[in-house]
Protein backbone atom coordinates (compact mmCIF):
# COMPACT_ATOMS: atom_id res chain seq x y z
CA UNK A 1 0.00 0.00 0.00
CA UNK A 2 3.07 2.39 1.14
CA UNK A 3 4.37 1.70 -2.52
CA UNK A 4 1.48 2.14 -4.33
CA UNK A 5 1.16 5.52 -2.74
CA UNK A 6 4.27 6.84 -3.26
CA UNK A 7 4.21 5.71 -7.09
CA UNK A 8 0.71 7.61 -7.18
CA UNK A 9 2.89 10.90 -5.58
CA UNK A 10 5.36 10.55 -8.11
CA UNK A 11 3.19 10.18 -10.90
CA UNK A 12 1.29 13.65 -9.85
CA UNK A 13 4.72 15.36 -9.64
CA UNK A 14 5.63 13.91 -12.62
CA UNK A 15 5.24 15.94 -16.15
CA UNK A 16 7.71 14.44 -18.95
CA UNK A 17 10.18 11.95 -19.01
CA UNK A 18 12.54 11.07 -21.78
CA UNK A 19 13.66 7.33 -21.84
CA UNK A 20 14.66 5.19 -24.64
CA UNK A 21 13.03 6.58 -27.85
CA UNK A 22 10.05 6.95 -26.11
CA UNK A 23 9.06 10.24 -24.98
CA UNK A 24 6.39 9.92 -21.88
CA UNK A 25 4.25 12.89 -20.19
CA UNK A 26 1.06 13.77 -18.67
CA UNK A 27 -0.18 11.26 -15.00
CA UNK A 28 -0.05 8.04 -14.29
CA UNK A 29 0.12 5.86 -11.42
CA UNK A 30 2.35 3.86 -13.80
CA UNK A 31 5.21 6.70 -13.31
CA UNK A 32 7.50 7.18 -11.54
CA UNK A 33 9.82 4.91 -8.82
CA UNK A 34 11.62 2.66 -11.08
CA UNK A 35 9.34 2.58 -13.93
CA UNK A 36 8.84 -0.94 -14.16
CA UNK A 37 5.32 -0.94 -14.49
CA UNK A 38 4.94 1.65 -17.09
CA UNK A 39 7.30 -0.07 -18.93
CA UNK A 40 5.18 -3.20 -18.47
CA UNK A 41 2.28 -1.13 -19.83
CA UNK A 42 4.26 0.10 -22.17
CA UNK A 43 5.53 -3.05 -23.84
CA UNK A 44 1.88 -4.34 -24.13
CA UNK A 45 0.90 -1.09 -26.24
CA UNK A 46 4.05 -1.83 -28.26
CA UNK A 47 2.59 -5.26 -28.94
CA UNK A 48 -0.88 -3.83 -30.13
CA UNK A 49 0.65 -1.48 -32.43
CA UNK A 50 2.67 -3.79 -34.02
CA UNK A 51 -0.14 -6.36 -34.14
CA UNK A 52 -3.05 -4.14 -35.16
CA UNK A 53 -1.26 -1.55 -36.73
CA UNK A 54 1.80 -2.94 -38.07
CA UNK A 55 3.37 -0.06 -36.62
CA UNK A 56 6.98 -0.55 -34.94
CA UNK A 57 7.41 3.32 -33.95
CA UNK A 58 6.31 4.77 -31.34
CA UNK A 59 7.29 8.40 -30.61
CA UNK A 60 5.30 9.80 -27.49
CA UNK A 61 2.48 8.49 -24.76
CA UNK A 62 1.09 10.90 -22.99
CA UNK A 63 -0.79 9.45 -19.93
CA UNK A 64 -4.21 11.35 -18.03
CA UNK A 65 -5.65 9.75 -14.87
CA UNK A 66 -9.41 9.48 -15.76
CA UNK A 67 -10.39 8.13 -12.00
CA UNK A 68 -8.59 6.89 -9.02
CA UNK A 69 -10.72 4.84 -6.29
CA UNK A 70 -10.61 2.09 -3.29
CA UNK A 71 -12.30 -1.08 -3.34
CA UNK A 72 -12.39 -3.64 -1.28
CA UNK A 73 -9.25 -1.91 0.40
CA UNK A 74 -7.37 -1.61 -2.90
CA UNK A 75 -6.68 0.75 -5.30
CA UNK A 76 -7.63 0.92 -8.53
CA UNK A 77 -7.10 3.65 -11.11
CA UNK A 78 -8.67 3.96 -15.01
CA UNK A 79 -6.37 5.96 -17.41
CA UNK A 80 -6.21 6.81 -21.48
CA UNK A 81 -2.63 6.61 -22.47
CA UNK A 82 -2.90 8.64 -25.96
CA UNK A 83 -0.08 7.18 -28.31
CA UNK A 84 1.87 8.83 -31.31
CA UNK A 85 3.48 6.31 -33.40
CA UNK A 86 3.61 6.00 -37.45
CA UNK A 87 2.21 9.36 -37.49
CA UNK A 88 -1.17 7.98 -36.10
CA UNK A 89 -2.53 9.04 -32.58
CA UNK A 90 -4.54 5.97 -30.82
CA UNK A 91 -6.03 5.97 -27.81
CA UNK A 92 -5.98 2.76 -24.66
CA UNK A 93 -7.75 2.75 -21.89
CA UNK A 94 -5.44 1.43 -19.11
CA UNK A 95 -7.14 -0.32 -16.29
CA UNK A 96 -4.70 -1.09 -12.78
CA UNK A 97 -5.74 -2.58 -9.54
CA UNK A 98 -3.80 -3.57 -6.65
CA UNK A 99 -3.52 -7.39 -5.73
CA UNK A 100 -3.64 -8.83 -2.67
CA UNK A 101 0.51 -8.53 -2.57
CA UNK A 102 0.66 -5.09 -3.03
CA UNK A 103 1.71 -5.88 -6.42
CA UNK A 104 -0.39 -3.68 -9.22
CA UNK A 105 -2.40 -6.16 -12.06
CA UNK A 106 -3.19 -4.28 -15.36
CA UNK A 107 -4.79 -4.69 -18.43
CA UNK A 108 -5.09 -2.33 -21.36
CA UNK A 109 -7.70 -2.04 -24.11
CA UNK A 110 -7.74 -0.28 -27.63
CA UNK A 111 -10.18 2.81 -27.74
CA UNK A 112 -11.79 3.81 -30.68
């Protein structure tokens, strides 16, 4: 719980962050801390793209918070990640709740 809220601070403080050749900005609970689970997130948006889209590029993902909540005692947060890559912009709708280990479970879905 201690982690998950200190990776939500971070992500509030966080604006834009350069890594790799992806550029990243806007909020997410995924940022921040050692960036393992956006990059999780990340990889699986990589995967669509290149599945779906045929699309091996992508520039920038710009991350908003759409609704943060507690259920059952864990935290759950809804975000759109908006994604540049092969000059297209896509939308996915990021879905994270926290597991019973503290860990953080995720799935992400394309929005049209």
């Amino acid at each position: 719980m201690k982690r998950y809220a200190a990776i939500l601070s971070s992500a509030i403080l966080a604006s834009c962050a350069f890594v790799g050749d992806i550029q990243y900005g806007g909020q997410s609970t995924a940022f921040g801390g050692d960036n393992v689970l956006r990059n999780d997130v990340a990889k699986v948006i990589k995967q669509w793209e290149s599945t779906a889209f045929l699309c091996q590029n992508i520039k920038a993902i710009d991350a908003k918070i759409s609704d943060v909540k507690r259920v059952e005692g864990r935290i759950q947060s809804e975000e759109v990640w908006t994604v540049q890559a092969c000059g297209q912009v896509r939308h996915y709708n990021v879905h994270m709740r926290e597991d019973e280990r503290g860990e953080t479970d995720f799935n992400v879905s394309f929005l049209k």
